[in-house]
C-alpha atoms as a PDB file:
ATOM      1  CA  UNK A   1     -93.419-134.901 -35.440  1.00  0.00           C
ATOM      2  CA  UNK A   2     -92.699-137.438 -33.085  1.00  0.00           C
ATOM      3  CA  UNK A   3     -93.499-137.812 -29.361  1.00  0.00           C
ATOM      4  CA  UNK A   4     -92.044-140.349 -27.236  1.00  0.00           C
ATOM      5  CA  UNK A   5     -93.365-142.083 -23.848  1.00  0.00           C
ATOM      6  CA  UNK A   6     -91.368-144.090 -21.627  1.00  0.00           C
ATOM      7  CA  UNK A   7     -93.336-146.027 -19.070  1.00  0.00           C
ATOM      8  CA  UNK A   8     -92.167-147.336 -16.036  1.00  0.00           C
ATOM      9  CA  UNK A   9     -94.723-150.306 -14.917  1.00  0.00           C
ATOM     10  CA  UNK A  10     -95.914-151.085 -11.658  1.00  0.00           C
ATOM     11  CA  UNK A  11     -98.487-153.087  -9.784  1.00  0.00           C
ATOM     12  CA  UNK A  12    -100.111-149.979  -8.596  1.00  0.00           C
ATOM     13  CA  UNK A  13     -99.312-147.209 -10.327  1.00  0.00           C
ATOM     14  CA  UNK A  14     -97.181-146.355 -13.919  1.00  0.00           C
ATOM     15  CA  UNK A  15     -94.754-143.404 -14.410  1.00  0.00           C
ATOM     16  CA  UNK A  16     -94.685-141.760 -17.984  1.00  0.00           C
ATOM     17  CA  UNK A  17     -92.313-139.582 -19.565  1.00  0.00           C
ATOM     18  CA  UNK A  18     -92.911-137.875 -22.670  1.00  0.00           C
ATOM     19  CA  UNK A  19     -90.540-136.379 -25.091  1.00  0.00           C
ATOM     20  CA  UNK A  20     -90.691-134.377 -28.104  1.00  0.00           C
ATOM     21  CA  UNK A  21     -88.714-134.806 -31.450  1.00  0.00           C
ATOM     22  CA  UNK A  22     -85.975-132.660 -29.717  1.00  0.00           C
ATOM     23  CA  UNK A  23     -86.008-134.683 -26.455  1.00  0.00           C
ATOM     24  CA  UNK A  24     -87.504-132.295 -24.098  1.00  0.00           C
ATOM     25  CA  UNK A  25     -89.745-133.511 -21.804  1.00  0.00           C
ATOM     26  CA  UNK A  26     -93.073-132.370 -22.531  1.00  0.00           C
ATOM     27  CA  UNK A  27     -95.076-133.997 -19.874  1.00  0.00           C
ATOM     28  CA  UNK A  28     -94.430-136.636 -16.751  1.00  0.00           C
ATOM     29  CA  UNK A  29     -96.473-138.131 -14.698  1.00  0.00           C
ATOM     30  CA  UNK A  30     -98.288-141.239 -12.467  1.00  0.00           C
ATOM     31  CA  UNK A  31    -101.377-142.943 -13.313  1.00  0.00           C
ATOM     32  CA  UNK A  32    -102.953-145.690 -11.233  1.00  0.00           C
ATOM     33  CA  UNK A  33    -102.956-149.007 -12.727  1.00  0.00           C
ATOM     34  CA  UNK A  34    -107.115-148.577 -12.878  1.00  0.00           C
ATOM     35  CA  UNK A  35    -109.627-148.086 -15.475  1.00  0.00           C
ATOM     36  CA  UNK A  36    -108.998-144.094 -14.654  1.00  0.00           C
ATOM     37  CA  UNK A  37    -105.765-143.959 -14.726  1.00  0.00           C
ATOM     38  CA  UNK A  38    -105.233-146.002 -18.213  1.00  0.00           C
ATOM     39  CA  UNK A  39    -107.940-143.205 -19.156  1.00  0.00           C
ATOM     40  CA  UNK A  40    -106.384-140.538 -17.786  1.00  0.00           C
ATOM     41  CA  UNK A  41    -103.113-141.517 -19.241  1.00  0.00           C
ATOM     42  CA  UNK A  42    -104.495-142.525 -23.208  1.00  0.00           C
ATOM     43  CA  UNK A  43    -106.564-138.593 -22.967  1.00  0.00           C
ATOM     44  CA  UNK A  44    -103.191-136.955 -22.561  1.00  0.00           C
ATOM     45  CA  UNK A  45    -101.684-139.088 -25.437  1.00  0.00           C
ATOM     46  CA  UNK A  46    -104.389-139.389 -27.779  1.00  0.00           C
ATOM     47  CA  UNK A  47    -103.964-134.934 -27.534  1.00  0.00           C
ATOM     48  CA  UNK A  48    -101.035-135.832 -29.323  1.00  0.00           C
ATOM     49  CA  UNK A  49    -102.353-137.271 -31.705  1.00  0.00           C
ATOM     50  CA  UNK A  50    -104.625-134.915 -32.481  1.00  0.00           C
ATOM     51  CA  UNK A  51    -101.842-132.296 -33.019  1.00  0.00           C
ATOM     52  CA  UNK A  52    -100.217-134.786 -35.663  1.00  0.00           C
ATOM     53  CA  UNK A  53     -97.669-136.772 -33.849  1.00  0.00           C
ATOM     54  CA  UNK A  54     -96.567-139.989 -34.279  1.00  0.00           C
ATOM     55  CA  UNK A  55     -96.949-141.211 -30.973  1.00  0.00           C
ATOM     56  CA  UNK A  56     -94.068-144.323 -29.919  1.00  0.00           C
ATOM     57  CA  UNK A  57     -93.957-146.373 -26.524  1.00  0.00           C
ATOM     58  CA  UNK A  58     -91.361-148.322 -24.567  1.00  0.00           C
ATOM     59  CA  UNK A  59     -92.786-150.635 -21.650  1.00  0.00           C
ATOM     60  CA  UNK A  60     -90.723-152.847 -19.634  1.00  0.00           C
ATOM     61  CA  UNK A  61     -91.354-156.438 -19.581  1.00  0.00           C
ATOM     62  CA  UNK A  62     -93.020-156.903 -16.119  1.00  0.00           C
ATOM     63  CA  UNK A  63     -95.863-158.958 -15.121  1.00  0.00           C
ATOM     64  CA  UNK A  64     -98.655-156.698 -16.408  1.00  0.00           C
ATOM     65  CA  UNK A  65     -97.086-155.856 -19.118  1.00  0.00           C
ATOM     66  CA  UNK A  66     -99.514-157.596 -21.839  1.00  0.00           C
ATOM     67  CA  UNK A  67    -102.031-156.378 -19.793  1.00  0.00           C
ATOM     68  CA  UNK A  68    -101.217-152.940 -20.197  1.00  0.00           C
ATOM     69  CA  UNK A  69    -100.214-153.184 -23.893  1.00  0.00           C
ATOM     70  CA  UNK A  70    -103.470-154.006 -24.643  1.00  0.00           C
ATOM     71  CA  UNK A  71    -105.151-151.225 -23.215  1.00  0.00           C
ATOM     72  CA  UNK A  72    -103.163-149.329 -25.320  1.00  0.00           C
ATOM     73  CA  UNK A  73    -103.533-151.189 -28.952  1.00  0.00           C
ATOM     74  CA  UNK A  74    -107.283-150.192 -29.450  1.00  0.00           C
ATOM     75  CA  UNK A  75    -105.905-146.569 -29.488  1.00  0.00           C
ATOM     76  CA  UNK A  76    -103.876-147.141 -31.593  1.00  0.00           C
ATOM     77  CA  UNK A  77    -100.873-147.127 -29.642  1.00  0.00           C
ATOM     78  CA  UNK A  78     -98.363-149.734 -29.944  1.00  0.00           C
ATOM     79  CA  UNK A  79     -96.157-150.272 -26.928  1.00  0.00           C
ATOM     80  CA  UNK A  80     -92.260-151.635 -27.377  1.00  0.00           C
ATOM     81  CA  UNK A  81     -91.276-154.150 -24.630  1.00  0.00           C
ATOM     82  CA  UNK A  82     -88.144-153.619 -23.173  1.00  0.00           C
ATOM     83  CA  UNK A  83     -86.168-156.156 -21.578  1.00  0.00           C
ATOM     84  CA  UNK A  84     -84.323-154.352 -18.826  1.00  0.00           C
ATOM     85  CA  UNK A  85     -82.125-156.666 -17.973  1.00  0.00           C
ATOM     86  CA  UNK A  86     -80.877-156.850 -21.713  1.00  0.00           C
ATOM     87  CA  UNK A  87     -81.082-153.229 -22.039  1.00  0.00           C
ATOM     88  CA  UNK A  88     -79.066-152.923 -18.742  1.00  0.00           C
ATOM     89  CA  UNK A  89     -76.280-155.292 -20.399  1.00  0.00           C
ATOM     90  CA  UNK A  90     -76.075-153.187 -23.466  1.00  0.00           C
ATOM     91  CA  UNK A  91     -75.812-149.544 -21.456  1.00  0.00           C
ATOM     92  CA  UNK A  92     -73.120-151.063 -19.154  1.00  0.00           C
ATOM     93  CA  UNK A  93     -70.443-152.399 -22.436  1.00  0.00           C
ATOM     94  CA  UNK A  94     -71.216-148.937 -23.524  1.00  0.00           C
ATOM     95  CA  UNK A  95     -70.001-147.330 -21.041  1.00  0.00           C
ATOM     96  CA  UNK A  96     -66.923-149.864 -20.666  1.00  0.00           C
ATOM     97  CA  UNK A  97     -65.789-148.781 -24.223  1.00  0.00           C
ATOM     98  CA  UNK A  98     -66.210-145.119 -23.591  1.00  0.00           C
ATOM     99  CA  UNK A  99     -62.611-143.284 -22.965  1.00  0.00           C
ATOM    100  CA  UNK A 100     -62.212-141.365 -20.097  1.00  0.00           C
END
């Protein structure tokens, strides 16, 4: 099983999403960018692990980015760092190519 977390990085504060396998959302939410909330936020993930999933996380690529990434390695969660600006690129040929 796999659960996935999108986080949406901030100076103050980070947004998570979390989907299961079959891309419901299972759980949302903001954390502060403080000691609490990065512990607040790996307790609700590491419950995931704990049931068996295979936990996955996109970041984007902001200033605190490697910051926050390495809260999350010693839990053994590796976060993906998105370029937005590349990813924005991609989404918008996409949708160029798509009939109407």
């Amino acid at each position: 099983m796999k659960m996935s977390i999108g986080v949406d990085l901030h100076k103050t504060q980070f947004t998570v999403c979390m989907l299961s396998e079959d891309r419901k959302v299972v759980e949302s939410g903001v954390f502060p960018t403080s000691e609490h909330g990065y512990t607040k936020f790996l307790e609700k993930a590491g419950f995931f692990f704990e049931d068996g999933y295979e936990v996955a996380t996109a970041v984007e690529s902001t200033g605190n980015t490697r910051f926050f990434r390495n809260k999350l390695l010693p839990a053994g969660i590796d976060a993906k760092v998105v370029n937005t600006l590349k990813f924005k690129v991609v989404n918008e040929s996409v949708k160029k190519n798509r009939p109407s």
